[in-house]
PDB file of N, CA and C in Angstrom:
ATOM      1  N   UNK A   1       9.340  -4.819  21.394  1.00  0.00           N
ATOM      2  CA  UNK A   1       9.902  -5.428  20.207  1.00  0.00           C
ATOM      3  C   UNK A   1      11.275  -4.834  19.967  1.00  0.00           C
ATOM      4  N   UNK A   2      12.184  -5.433  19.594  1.00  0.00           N
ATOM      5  CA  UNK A   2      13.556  -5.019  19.412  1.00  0.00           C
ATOM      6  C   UNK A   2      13.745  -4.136  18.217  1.00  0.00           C
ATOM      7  N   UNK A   3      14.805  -3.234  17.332  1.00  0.00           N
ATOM      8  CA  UNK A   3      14.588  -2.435  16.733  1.00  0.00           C
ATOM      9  C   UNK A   3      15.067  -2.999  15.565  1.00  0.00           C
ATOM     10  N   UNK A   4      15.670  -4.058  15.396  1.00  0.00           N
ATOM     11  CA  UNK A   4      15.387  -4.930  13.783  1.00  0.00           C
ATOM     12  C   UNK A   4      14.171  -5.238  13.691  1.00  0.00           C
ATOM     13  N   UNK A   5      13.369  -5.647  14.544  1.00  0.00           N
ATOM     14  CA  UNK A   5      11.980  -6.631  13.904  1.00  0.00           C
ATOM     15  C   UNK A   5      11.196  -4.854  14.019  1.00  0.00           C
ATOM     16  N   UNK A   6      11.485  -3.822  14.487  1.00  0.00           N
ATOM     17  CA  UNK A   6      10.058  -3.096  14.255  1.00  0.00           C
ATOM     18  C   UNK A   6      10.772  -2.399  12.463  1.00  0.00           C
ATOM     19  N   UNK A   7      12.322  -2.118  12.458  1.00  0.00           N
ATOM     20  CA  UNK A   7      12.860  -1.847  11.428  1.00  0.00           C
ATOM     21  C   UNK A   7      12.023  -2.709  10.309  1.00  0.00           C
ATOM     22  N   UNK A   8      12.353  -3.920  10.238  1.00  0.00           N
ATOM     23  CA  UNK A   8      11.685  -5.347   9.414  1.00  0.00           C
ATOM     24  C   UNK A   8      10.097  -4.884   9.066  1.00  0.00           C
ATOM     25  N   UNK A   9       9.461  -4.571  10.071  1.00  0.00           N
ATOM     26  CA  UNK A   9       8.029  -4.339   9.911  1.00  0.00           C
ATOM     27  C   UNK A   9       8.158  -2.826   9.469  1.00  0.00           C
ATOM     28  N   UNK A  10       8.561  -1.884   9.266  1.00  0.00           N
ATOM     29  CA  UNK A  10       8.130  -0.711   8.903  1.00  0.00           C
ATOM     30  C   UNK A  10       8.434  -0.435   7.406  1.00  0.00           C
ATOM     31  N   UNK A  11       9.306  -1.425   7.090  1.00  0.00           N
ATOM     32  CA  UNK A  11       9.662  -1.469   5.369  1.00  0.00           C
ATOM     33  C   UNK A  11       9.027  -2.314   5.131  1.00  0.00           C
ATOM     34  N   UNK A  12       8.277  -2.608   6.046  1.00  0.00           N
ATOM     35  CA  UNK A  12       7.034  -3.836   5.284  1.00  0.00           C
ATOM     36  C   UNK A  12       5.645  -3.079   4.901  1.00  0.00           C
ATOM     37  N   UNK A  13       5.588  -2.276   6.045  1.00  0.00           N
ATOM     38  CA  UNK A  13       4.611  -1.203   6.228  1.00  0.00           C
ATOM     39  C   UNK A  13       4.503  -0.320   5.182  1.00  0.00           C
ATOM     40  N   UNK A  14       5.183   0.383   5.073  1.00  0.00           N
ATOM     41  CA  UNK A  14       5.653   1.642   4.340  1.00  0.00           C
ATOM     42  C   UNK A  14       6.131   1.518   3.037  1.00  0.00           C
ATOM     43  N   UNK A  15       6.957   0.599   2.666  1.00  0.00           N
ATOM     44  CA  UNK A  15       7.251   0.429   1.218  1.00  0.00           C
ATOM     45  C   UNK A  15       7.025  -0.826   0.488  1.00  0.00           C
ATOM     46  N   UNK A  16       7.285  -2.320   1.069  1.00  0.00           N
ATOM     47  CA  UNK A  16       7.076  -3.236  -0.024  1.00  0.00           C
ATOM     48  C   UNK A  16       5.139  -3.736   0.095  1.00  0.00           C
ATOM     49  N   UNK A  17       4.355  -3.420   1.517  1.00  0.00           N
ATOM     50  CA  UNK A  17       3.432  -4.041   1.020  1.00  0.00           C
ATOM     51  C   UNK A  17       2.484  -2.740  -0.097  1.00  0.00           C
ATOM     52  N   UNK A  18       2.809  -1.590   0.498  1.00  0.00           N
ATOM     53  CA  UNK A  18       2.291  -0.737  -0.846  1.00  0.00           C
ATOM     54  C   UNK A  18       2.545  -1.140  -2.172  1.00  0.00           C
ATOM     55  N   UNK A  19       3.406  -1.017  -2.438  1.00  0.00           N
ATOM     56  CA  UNK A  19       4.089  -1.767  -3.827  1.00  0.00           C
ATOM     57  C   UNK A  19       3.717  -2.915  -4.153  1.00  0.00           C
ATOM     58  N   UNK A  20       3.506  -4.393  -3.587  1.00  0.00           N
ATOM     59  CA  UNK A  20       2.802  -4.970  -3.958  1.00  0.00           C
ATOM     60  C   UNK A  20       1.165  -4.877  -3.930  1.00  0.00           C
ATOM     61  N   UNK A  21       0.364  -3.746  -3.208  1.00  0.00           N
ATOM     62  CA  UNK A  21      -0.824  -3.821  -3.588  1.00  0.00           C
ATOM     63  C   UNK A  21      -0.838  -3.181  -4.743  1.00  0.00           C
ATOM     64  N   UNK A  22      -0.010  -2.075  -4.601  1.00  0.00           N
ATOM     65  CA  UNK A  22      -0.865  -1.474  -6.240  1.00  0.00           C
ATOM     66  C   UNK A  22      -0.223  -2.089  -7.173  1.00  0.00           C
ATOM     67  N   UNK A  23       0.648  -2.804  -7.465  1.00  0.00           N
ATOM     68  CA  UNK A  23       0.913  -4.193  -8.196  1.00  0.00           C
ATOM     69  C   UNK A  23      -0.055  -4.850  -8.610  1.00  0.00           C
ATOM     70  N   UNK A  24      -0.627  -5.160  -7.569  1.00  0.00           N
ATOM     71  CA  UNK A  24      -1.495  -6.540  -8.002  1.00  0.00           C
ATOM     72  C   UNK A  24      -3.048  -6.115  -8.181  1.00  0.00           C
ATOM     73  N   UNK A  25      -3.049  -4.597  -8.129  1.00  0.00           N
ATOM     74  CA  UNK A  25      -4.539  -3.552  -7.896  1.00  0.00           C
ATOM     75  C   UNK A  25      -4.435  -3.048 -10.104  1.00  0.00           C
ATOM     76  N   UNK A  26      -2.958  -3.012 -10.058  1.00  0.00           N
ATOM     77  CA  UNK A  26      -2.849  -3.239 -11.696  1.00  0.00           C
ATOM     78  C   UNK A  26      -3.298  -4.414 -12.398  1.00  0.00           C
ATOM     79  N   UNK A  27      -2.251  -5.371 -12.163  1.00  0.00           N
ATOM     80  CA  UNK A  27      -2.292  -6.446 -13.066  1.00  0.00           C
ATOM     81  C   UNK A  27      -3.712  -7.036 -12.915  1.00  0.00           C
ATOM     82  N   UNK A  28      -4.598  -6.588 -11.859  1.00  0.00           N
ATOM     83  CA  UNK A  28      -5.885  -7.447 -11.333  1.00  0.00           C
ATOM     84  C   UNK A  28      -6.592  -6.949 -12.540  1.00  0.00           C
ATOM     85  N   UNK A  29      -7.009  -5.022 -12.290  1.00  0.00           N
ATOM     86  CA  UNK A  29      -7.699  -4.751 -13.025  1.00  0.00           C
ATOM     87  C   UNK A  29      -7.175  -5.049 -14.720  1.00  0.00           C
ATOM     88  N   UNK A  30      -6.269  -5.077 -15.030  1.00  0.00           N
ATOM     89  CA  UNK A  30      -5.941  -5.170 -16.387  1.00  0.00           C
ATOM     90  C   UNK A  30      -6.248  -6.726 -17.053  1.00  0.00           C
ATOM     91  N   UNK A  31      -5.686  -7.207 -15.858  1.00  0.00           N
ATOM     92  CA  UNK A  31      -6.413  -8.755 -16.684  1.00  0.00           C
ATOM     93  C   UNK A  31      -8.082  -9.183 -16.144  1.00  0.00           C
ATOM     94  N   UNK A  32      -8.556  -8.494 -15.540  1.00  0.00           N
ATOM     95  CA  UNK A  32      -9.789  -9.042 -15.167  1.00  0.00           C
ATOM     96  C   UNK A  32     -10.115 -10.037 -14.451  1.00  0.00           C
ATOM     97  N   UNK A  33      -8.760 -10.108 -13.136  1.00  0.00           N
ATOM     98  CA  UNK A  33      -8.868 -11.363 -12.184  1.00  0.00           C
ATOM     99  C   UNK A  33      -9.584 -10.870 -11.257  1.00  0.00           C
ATOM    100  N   UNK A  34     -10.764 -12.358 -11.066  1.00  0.00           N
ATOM    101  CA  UNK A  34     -11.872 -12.159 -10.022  1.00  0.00           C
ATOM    102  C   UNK A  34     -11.475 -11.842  -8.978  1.00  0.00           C
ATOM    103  N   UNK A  35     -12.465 -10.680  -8.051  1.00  0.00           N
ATOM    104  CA  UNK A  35     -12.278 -10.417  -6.553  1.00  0.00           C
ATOM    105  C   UNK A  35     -10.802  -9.518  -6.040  1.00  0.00           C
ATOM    106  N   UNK A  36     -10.203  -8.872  -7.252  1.00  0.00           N
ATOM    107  CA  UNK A  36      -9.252  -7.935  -7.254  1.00  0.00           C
ATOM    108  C   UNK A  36      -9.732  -7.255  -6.440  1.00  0.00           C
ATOM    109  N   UNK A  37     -11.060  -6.267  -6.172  1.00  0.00           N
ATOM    110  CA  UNK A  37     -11.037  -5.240  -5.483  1.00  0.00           C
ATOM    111  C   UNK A  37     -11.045  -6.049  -4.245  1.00  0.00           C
ATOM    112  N   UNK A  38     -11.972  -7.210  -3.898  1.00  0.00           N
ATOM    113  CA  UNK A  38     -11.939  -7.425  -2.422  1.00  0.00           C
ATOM    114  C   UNK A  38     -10.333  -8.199  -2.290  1.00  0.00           C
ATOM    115  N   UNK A  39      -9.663  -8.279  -2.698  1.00  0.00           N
ATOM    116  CA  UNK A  39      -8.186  -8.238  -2.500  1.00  0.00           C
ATOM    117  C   UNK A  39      -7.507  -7.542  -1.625  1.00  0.00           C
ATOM    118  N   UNK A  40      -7.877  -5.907  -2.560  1.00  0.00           N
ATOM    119  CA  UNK A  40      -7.133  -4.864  -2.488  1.00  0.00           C
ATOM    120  C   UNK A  40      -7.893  -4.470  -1.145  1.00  0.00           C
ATOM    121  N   UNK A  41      -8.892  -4.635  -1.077  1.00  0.00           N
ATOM    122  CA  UNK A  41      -9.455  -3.906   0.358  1.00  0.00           C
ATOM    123  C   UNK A  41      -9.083  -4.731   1.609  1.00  0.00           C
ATOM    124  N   UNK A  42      -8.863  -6.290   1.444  1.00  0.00           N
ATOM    125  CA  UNK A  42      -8.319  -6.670   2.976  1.00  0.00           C
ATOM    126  C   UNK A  42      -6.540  -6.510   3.319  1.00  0.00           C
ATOM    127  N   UNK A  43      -5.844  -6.507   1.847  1.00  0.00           N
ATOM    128  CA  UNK A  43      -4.389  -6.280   1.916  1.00  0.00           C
ATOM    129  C   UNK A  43      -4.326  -4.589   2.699  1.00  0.00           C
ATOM    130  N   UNK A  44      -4.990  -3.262   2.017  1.00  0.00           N
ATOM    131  CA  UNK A  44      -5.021  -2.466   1.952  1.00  0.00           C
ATOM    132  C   UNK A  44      -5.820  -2.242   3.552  1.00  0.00           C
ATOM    133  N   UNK A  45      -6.402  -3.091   3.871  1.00  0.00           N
ATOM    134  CA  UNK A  45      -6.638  -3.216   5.657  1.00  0.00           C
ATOM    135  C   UNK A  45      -5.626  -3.634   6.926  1.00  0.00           C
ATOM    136  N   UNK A  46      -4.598  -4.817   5.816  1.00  0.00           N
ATOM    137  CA  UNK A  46      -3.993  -5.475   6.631  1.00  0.00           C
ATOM    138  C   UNK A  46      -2.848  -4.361   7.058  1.00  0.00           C
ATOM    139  N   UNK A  47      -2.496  -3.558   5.498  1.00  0.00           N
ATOM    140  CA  UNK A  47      -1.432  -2.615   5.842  1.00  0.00           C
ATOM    141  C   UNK A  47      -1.634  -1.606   6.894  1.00  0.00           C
ATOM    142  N   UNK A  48      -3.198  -0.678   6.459  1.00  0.00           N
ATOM    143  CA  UNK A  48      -2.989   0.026   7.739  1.00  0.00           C
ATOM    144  C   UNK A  48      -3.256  -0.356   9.137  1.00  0.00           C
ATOM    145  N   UNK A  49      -3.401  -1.536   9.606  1.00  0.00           N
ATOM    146  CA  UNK A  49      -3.510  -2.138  10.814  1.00  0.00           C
ATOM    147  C   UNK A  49      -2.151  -2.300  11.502  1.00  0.00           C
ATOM    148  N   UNK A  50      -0.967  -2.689  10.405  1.00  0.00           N
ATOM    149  CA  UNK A  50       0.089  -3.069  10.579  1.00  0.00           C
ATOM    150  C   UNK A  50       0.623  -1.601  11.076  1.00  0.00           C
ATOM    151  N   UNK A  51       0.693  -0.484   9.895  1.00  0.00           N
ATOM    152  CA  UNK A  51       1.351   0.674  10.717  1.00  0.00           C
ATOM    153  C   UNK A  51       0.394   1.308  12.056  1.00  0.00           C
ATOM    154  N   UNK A  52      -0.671   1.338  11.962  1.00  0.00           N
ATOM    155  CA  UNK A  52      -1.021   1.242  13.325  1.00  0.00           C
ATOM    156  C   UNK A  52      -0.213   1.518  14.525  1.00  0.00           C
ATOM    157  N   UNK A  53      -0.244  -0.127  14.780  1.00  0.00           N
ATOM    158  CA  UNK A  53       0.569  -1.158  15.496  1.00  0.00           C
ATOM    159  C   UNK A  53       1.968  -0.130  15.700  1.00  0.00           C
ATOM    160  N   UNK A  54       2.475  -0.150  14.478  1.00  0.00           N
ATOM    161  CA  UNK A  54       4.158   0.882  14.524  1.00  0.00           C
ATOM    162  C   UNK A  54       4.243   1.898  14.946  1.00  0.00           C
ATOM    163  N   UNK A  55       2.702   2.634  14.725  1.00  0.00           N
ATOM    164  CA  UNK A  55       2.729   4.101  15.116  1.00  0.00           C
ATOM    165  C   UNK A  55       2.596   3.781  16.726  1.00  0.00           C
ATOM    166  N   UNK A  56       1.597   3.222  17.427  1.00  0.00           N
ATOM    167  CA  UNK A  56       1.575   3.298  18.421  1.00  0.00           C
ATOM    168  C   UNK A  56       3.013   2.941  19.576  1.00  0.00           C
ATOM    169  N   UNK A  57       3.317   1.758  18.440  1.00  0.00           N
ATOM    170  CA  UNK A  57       5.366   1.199  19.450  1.00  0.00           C
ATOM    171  C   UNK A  57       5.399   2.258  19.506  1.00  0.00           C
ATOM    172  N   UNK A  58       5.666   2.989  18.568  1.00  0.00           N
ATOM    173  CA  UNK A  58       6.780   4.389  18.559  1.00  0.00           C
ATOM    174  C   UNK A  58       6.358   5.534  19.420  1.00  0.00           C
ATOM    175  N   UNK A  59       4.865   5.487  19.659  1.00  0.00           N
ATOM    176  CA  UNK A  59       4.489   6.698  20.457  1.00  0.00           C
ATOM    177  C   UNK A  59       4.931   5.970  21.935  1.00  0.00           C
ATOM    178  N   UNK A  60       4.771   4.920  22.169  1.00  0.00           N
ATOM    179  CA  UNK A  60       5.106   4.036  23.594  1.00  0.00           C
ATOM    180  C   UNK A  60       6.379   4.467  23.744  1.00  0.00           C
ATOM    181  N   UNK A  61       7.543   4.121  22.528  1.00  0.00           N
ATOM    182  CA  UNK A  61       8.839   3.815  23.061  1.00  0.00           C
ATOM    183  C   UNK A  61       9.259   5.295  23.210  1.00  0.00           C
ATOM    184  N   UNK A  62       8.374   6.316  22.439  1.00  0.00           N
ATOM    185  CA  UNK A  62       9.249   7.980  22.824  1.00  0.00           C
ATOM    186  C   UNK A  62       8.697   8.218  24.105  1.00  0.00           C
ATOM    187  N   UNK A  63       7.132   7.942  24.399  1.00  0.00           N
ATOM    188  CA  UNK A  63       7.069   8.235  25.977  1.00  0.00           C
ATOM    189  C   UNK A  63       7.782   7.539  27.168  1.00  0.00           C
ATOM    190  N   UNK A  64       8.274   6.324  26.770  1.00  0.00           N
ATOM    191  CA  UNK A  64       9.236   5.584  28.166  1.00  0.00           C
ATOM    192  C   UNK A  64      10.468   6.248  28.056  1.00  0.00           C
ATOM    193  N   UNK A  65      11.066   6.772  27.081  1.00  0.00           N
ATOM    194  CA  UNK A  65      12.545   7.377  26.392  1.00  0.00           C
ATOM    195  C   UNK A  65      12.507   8.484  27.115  1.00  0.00           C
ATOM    196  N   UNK A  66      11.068   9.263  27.004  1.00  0.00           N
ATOM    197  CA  UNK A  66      11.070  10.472  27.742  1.00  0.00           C
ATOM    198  C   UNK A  66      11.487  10.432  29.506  1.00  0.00           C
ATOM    199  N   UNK A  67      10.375   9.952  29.907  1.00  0.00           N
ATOM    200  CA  UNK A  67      10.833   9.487  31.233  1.00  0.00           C
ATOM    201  C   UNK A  67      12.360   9.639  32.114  1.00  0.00           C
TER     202      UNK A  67
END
């Protein structure tokens, strides 16, 4: 992956989808919208799947770098 789109994905990772879960992990519980928690648990899945994914590029791209 080129280093805008993993850039693109790691501020996706790391700062805006956090921010919108516990966003919406607020406004859920405060207004009492149905199925907030199972919300928060597949967003809050999707994120760490996503850095995952980033951690592993990055362990790939320092071991070929090494080389």
């Amino acid at each position: 992956m080129s280093n805008k789109v993993y850039d693109i994905l790691k501020y996706i990772a790391l700062i805006a989808l956090p921010a919108l879960i516990t966003l919406y992990g607020v406004i859920g519980a405060t207004l009492h919208i149905p199925y907030t928690q199972e919300v928060l648990t597949i967003a809050t899945a999707v994120d760490t799947c996503l850095g995952t994914c980033l951690g592993i590029s990055t362990l790939n791209y320092n071991k070929n770098k090494g080389e």
